[in-house]
C-alpha atoms as a PDB file:
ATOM      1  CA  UNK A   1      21.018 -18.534  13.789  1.00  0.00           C
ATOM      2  CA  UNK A   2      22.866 -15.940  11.762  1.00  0.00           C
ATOM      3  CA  UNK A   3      24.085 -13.045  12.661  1.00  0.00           C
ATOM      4  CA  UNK A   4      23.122  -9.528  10.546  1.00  0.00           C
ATOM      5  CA  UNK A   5      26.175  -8.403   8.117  1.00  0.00           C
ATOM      6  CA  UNK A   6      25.608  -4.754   6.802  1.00  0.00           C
ATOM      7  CA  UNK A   7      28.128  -5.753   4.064  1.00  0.00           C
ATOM      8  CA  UNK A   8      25.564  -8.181   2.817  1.00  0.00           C
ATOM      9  CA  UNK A   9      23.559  -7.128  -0.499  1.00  0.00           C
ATOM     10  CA  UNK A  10      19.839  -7.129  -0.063  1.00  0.00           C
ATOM     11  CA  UNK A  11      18.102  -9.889  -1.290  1.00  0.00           C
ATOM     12  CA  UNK A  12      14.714  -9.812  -3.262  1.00  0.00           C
ATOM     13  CA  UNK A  13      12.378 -12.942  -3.368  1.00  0.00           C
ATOM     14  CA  UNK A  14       9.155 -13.422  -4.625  1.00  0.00           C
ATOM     15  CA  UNK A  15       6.410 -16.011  -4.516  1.00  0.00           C
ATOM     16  CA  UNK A  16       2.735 -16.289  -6.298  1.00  0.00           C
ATOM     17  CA  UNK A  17      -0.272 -16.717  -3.513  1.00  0.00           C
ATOM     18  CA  UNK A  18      -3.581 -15.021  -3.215  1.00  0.00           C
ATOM     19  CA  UNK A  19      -3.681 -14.093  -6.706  1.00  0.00           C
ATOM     20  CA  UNK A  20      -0.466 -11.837  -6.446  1.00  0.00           C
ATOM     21  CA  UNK A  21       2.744 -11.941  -5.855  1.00  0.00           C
ATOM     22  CA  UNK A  22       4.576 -11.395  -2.984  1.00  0.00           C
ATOM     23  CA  UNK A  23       7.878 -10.050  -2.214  1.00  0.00           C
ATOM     24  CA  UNK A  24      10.660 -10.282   0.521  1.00  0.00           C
ATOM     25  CA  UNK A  25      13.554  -7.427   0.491  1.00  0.00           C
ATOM     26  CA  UNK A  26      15.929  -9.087   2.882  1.00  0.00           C
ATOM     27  CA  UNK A  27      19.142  -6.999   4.097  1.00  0.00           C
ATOM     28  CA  UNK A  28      21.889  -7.802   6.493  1.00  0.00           C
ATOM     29  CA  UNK A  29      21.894 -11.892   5.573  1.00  0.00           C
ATOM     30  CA  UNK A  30      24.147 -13.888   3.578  1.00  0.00           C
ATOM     31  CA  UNK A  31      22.293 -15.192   0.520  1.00  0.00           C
ATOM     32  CA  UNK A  32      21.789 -19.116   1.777  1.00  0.00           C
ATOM     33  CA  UNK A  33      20.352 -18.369   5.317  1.00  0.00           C
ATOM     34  CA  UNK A  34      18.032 -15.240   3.724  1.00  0.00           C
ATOM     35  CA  UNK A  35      16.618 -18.135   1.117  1.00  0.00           C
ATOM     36  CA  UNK A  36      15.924 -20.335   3.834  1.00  0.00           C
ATOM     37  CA  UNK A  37      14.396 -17.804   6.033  1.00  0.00           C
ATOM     38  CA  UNK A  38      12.197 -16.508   2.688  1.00  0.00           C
ATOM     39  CA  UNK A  39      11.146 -20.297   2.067  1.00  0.00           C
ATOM     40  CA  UNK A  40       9.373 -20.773   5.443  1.00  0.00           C
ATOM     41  CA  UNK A  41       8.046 -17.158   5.562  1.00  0.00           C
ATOM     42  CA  UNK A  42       6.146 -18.868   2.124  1.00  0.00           C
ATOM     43  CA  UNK A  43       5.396 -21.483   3.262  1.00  0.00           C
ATOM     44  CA  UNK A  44       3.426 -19.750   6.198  1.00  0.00           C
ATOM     45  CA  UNK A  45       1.645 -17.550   3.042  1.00  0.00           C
ATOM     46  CA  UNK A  46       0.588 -20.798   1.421  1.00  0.00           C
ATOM     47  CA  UNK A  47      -0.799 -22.909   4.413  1.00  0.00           C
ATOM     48  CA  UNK A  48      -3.119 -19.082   5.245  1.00  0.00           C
ATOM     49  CA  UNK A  49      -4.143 -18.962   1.794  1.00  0.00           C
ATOM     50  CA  UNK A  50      -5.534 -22.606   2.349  1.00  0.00           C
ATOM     51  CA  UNK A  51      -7.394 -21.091   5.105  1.00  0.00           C
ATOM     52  CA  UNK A  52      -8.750 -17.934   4.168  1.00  0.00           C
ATOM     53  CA  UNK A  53      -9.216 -18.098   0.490  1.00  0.00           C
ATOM     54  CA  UNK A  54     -13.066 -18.785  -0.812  1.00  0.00           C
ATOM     55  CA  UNK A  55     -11.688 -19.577  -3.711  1.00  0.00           C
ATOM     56  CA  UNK A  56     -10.674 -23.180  -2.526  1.00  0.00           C
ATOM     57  CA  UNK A  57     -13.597 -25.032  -1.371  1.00  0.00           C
ATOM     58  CA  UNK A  58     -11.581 -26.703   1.199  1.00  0.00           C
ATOM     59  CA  UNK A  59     -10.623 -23.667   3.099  1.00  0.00           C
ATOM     60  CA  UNK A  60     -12.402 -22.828   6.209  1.00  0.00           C
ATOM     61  CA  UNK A  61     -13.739 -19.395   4.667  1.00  0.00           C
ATOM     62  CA  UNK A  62     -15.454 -21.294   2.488  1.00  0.00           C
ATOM     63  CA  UNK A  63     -16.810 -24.158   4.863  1.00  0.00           C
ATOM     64  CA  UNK A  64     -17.974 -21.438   6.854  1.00  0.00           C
ATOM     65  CA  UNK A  65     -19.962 -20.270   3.618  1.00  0.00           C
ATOM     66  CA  UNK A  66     -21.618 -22.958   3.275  1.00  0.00           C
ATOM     67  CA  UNK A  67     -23.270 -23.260   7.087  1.00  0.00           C
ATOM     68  CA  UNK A  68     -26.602 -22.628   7.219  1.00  0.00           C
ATOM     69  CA  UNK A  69     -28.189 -19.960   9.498  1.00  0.00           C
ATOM     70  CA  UNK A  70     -27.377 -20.753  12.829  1.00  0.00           C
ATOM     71  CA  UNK A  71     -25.012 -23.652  12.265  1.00  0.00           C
ATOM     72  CA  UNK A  72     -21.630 -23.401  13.734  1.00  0.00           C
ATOM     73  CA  UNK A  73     -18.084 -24.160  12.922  1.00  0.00           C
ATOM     74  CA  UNK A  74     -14.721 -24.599  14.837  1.00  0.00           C
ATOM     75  CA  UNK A  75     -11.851 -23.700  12.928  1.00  0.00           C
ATOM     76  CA  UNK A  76      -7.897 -23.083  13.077  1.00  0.00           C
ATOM     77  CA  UNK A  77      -6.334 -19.919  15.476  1.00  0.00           C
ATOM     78  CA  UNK A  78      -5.642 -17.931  12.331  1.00  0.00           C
ATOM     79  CA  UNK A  79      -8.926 -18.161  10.814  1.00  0.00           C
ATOM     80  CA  UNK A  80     -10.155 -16.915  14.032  1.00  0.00           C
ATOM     81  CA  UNK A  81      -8.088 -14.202  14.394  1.00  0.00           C
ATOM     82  CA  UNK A  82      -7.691 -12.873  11.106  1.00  0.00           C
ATOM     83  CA  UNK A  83     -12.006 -12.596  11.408  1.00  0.00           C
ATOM     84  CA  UNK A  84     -11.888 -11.465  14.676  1.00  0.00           C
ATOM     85  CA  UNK A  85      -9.521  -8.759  13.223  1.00  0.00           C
ATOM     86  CA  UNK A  86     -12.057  -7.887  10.527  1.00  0.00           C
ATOM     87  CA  UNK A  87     -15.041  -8.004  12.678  1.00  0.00           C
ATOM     88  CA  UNK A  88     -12.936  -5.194  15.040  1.00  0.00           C
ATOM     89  CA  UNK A  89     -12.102  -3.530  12.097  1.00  0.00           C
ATOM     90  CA  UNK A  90     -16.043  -3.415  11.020  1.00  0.00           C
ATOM     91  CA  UNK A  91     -16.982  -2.310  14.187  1.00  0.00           C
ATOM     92  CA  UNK A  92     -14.129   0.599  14.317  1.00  0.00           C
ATOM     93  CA  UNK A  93     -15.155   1.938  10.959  1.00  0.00           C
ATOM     94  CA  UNK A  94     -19.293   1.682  11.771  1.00  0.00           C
ATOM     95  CA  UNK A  95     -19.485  -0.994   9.371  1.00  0.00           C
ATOM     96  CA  UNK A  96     -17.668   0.699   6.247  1.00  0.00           C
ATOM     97  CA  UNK A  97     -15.193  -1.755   6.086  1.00  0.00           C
ATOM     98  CA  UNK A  98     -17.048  -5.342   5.781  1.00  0.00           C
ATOM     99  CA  UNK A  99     -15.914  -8.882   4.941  1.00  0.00           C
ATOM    100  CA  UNK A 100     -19.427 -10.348   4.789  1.00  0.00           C
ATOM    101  CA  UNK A 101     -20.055  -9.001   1.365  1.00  0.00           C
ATOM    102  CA  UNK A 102     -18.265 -11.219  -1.196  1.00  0.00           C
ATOM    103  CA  UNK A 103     -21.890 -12.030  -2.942  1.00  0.00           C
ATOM    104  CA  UNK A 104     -21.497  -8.290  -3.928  1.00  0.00           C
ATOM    105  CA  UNK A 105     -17.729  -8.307  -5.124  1.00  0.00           C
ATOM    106  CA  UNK A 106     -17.819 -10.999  -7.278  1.00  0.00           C
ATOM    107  CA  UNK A 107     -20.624  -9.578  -8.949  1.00  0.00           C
ATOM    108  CA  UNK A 108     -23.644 -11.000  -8.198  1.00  0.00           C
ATOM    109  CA  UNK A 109     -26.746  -8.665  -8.314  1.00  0.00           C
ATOM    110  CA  UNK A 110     -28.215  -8.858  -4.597  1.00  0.00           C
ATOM    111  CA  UNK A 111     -30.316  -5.561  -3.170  1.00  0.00           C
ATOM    112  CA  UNK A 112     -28.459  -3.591  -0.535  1.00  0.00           C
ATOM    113  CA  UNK A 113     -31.392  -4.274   1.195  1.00  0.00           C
ATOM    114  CA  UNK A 114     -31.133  -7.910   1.788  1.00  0.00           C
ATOM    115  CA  UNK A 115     -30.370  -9.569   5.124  1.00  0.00           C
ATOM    116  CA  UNK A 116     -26.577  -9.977   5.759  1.00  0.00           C
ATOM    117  CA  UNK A 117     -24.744 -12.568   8.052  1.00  0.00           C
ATOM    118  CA  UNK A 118     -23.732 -11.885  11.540  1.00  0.00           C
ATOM    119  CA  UNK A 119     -21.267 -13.800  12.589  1.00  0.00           C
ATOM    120  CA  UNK A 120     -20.336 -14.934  16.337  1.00  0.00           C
ATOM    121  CA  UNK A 121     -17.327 -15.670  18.024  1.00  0.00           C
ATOM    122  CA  UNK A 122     -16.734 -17.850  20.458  1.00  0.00           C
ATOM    123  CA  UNK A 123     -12.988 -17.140  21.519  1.00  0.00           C
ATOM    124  CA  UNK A 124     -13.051 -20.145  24.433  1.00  0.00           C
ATOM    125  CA  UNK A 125     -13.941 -22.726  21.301  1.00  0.00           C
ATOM    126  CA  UNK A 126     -12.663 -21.358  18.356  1.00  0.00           C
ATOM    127  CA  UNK A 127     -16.353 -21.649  16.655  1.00  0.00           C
ATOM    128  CA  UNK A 128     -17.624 -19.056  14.422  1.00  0.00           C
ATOM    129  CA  UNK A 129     -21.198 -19.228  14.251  1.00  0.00           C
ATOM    130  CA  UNK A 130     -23.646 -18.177  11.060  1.00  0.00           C
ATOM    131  CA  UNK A 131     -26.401 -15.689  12.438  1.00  0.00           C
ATOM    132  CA  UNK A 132     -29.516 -14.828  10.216  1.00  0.00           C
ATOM    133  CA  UNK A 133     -28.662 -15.354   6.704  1.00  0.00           C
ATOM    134  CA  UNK A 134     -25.665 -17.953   4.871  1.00  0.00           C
ATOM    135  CA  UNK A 135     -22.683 -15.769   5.098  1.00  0.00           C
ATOM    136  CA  UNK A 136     -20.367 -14.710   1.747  1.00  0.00           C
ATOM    137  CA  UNK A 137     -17.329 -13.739   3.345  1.00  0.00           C
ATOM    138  CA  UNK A 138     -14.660 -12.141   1.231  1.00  0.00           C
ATOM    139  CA  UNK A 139     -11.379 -11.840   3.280  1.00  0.00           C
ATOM    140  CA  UNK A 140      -9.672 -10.483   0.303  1.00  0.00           C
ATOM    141  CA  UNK A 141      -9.266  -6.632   1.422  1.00  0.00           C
ATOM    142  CA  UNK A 142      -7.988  -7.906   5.159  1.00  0.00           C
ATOM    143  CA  UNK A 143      -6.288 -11.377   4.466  1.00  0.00           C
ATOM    144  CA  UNK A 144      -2.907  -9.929   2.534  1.00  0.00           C
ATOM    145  CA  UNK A 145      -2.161  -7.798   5.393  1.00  0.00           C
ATOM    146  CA  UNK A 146      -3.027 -10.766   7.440  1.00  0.00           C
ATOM    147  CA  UNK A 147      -0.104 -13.343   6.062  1.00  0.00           C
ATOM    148  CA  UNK A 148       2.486 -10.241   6.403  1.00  0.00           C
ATOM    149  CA  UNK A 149       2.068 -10.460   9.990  1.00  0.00           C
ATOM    150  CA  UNK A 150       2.242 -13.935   9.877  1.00  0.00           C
ATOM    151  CA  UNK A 151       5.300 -14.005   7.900  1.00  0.00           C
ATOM    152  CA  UNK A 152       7.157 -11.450   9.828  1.00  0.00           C
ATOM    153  CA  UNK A 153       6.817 -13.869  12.862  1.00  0.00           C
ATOM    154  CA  UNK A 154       8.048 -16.689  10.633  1.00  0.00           C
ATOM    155  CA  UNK A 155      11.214 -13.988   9.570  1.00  0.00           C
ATOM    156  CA  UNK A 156      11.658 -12.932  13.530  1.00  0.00           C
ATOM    157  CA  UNK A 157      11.765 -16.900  14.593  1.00  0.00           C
ATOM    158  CA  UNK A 158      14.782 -17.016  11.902  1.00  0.00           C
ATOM    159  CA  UNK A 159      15.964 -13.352  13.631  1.00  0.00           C
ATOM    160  CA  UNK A 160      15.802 -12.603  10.051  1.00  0.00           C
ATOM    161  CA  UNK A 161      14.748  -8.818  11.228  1.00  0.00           C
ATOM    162  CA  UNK A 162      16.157  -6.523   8.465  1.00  0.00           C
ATOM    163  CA  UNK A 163      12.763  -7.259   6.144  1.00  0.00           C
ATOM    164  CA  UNK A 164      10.547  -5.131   3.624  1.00  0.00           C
ATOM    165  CA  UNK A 165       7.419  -7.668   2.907  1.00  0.00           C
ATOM    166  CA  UNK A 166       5.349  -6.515   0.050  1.00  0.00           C
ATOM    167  CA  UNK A 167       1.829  -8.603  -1.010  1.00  0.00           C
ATOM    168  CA  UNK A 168       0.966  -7.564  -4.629  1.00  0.00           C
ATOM    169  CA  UNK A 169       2.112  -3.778  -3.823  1.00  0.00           C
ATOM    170  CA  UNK A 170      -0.745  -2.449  -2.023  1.00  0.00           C
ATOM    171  CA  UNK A 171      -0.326  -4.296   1.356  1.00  0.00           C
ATOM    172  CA  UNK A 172       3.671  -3.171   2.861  1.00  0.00           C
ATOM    173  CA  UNK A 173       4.807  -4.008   5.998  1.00  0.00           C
ATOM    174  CA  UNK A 174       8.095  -3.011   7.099  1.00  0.00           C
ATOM    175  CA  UNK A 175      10.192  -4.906   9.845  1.00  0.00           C
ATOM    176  CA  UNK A 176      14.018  -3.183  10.631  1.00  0.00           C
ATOM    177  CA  UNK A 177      15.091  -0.848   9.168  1.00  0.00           C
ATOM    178  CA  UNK A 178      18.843  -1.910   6.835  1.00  0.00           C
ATOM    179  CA  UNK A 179      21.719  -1.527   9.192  1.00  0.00           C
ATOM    180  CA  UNK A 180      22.968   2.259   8.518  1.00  0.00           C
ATOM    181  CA  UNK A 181      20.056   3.475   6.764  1.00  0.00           C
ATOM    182  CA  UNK A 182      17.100   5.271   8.103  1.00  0.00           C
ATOM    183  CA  UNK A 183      14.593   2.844   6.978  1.00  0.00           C
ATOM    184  CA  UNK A 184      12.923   1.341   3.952  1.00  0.00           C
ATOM    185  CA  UNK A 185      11.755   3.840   1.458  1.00  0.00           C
ATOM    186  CA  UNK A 186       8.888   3.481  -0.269  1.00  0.00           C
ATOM    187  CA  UNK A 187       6.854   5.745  -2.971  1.00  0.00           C
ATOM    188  CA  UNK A 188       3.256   6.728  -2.281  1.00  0.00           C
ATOM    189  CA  UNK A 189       1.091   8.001  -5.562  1.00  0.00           C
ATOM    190  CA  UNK A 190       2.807   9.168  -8.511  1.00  0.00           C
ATOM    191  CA  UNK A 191       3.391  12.219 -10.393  1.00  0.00           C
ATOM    192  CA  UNK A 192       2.549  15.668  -8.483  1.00  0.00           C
ATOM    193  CA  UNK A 193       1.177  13.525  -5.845  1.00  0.00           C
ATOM    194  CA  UNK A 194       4.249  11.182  -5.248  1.00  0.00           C
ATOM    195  CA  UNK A 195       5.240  10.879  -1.027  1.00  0.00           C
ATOM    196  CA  UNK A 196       8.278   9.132  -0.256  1.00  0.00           C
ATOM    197  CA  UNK A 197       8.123   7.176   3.079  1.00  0.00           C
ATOM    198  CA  UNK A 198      10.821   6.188   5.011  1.00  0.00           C
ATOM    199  CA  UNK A 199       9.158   2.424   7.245  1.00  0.00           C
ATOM    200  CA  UNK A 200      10.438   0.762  10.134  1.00  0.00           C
ATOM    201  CA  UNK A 201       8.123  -1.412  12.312  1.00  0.00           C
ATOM    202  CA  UNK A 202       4.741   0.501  10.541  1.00  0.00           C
ATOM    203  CA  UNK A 203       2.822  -0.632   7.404  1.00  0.00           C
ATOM    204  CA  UNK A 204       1.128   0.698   4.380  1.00  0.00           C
ATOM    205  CA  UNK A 205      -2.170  -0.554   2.905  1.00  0.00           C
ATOM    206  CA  UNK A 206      -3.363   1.554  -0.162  1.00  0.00           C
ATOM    207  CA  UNK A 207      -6.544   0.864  -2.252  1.00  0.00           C
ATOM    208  CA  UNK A 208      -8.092   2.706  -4.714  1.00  0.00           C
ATOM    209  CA  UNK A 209      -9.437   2.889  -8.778  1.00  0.00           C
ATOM    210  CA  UNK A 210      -6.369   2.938 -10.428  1.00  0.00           C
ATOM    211  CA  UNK A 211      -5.717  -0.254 -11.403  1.00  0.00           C
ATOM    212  CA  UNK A 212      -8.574  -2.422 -10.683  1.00  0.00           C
ATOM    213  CA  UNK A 213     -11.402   0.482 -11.802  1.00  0.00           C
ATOM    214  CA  UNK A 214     -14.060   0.738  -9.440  1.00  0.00           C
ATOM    215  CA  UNK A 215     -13.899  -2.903  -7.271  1.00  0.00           C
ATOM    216  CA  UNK A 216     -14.370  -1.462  -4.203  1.00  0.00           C
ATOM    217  CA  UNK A 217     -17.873  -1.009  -3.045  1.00  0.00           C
ATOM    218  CA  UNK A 218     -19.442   0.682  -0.489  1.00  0.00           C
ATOM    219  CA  UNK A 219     -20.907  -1.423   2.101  1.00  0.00           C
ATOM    220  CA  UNK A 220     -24.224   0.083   2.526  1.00  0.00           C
ATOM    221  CA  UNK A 221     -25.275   1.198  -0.888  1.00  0.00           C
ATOM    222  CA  UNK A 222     -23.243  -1.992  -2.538  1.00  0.00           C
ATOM    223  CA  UNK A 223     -22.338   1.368  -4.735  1.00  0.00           C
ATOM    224  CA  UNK A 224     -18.429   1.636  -5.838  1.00  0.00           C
ATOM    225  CA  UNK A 225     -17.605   5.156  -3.974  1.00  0.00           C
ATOM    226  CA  UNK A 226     -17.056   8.331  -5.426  1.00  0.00           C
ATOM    227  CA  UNK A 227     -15.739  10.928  -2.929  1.00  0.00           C
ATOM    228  CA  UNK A 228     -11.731   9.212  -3.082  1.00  0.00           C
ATOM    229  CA  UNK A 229      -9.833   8.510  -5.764  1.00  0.00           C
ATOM    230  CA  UNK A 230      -7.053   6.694  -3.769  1.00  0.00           C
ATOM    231  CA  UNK A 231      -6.618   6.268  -0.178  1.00  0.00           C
ATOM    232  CA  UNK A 232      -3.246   4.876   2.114  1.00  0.00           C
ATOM    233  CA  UNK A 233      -3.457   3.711   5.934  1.00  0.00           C
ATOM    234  CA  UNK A 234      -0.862   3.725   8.736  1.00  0.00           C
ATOM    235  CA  UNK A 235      -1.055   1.419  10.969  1.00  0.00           C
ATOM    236  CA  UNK A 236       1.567  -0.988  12.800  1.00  0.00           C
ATOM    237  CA  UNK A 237      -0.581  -4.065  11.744  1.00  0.00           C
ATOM    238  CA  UNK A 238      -0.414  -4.812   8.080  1.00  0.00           C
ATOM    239  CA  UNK A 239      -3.980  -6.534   8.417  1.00  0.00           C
ATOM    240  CA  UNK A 240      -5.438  -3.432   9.673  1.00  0.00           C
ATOM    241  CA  UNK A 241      -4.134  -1.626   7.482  1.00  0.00           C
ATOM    242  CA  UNK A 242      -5.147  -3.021   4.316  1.00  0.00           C
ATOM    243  CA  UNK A 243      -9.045  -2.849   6.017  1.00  0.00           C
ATOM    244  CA  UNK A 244      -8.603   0.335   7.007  1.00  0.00           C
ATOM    245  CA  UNK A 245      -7.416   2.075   2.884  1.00  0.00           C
ATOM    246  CA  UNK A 246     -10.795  -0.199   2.170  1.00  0.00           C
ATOM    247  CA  UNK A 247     -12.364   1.762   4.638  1.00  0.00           C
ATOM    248  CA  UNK A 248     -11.277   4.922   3.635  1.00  0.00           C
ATOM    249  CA  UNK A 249     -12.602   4.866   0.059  1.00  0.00           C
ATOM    250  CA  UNK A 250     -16.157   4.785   1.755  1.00  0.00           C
ATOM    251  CA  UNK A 251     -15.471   7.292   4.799  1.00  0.00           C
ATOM    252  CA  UNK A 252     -16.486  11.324   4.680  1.00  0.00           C
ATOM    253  CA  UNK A 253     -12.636  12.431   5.605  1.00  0.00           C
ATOM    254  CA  UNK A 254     -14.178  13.573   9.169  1.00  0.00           C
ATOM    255  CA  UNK A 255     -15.149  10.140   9.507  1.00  0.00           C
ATOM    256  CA  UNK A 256     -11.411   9.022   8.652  1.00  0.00           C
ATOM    257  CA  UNK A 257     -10.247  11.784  10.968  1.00  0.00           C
ATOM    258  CA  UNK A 258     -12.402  10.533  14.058  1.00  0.00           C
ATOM    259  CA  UNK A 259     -11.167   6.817  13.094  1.00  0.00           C
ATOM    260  CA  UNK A 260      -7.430   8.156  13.554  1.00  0.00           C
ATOM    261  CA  UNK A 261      -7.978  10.255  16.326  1.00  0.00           C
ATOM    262  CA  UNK A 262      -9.306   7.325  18.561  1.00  0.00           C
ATOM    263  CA  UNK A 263      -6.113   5.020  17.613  1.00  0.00           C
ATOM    264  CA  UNK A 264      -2.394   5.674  18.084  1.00  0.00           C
ATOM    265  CA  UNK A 265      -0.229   5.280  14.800  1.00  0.00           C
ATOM    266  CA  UNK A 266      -3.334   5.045  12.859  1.00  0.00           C
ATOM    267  CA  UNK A 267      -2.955   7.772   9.692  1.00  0.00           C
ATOM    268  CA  UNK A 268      -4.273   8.319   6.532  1.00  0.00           C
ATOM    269  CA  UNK A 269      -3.771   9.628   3.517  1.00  0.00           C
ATOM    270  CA  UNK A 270      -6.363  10.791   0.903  1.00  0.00           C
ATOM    271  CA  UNK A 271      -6.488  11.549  -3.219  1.00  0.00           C
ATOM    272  CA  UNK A 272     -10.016  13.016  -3.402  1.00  0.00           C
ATOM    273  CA  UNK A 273      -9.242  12.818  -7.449  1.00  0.00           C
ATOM    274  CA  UNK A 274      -7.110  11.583  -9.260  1.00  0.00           C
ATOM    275  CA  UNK A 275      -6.109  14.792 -10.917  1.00  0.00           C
ATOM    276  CA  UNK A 276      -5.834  16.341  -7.318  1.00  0.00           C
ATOM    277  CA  UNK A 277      -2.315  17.838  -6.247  1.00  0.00           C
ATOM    278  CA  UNK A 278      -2.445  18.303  -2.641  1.00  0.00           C
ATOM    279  CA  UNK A 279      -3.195  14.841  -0.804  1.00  0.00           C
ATOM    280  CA  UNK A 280      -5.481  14.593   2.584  1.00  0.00           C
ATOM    281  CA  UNK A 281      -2.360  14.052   5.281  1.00  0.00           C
ATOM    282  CA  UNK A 282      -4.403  12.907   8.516  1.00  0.00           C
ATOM    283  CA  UNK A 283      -3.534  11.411  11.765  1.00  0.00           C
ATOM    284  CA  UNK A 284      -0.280   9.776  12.170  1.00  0.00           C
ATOM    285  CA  UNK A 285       0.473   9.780   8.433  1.00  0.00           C
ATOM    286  CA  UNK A 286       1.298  13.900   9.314  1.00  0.00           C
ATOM    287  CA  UNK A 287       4.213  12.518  11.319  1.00  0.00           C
ATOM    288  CA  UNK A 288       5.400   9.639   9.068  1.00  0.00           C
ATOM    289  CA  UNK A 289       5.568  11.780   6.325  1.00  0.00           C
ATOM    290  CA  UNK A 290       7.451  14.807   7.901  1.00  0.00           C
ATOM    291  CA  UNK A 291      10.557  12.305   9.074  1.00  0.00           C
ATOM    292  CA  UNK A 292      13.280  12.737   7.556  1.00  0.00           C
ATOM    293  CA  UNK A 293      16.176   9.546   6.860  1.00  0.00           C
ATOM    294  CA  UNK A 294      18.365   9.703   9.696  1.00  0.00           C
ATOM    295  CA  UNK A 295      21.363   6.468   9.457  1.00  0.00           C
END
């Protein structure tokens, strides 16, 4: 156990996992105990990317893959959750946010039309079960968020507590705020556009065509979307989060209202283009963004 020093500089580390890198901002902890703490945290990231990736043919996202139509599989309590999660997440956004559609985002040319998997979860066995067609699960827009979560339990078994966790810069989650500060700033959008948010205890998942170009596809159409440039999402989970910015980008902003409106701390915010100046504040993100720093 250690016990939080305000004197103490923060400390940055980072670790590659998931095809990013990930970063802890660590304040209040002597440098030793904050390295020690930010070993297990990635450790925890490692063990869920051997878990969720498809990428590794030994994870259970990619066992699960490989069942055939009606087949079943049991599988590890994060696995399950973190696709229960995205399953809740599909159902909460009427299916514009959905992990069965990796065939699509790694480029392979399959008609919106065809048949997709269902999957079914049996929470008393831990088995996921393949309905109708071979599944292609993609946990990639949900499973950043995911490990934050993770992690942060990892950081609050340490009571490492003070801690800004940051997966490739689009999925934030923010634990305690620094001793004497009023939380951990972070920049939204650039240029005319540019929000500064002050986090404690909320998170920040942001998606969008800057960087990757058009990646993100709609669901139904397997078209990339055209109606947002960028989107951000509130929430207090870090997994929902990043599925919910991946939902936006698909969403008619009344849609994204009626999301928000039916869960507490859930916000958005909205680029329509990127040469747009005013941003779409909706939801909680009205409130977040209208706080000022208070120490």
């Amino acid at each position: 156990m250690s016990t939080p020093d305000a004197r103490a500089p923060q400390r940055v580390f980072r670790h590659n996992a998931m095809a990013t890198c990930f970063e802890l901002h660590i304040a209040g902890q002597h440098l030793d105990y904050a390295g020690q703490a930010a070993s297990a945290a990635f450790s925890e990231l490692d063990r869920l990317e051997g878990l969720l990736s498809r990428y590794q043919e030994s994870s259970e996202i990619s066992c699960i893959n490989a069942l055939e139509p009606g087949a079943f599989l049991k599988v590890s309590p994060d696995t399950f959750e973190c696709l229960r999660t995205a399953l809740e997440m599909h159902s909460l956004t009427g299916g514009a946010f959905d992990p069965t559609i990796g065939h699509a985002t790694s480029g392979s040319r399959v008609p919106a039309s065809a048949k997709k998997a269902r999957l079914e979860l049996d929470p008393a066995t831990l088995a996921v079960r393949v309905l109708d067609a071979k599944a292609s699960l993609d946990l990639g827009a949900i499973g950043k968020g995911f490990a934050l979560d993770r992690m942060a339990e990892v950081l609050r078994g340490w009571q490492v507590d003070q801690v800004l966790l940051v997966g490739g810069g689009s999925s934030v989650l923010a634990m305690d705020r620094p001793l004497g500060s009023g939380g951990w700033e972070i920049t939204l959008g650039a240029g005319t556009q540019k929000r500064h948010v002050w986090l404690e205890r909320q998170s920040v998942g942001s998606s969008g065509t800057s960087v990757k170009g058009k990646h993100i596809l709609d669901p139904l159409s397997l078209e990339p979307p055209s109606h947002v440039h960028r989107a951000w999402a509130l929430c207090d989970s870090a997994a929902e989060s990043d599925a919910l910015s991946t939902a936006w980008m698909c969403l008619s902003e009344e849609e994204v209202r009626e999301v928000c409106a039916s869960r507490p701390r859930t916000g958005a915010i909205l680029q329509p283009r990127e040469d747009s100046i005013d941003l779409v504040e909706i939801g909680f993100a009205r409130e977040m963004l209208r706080i000022p720093p208070v120490a």
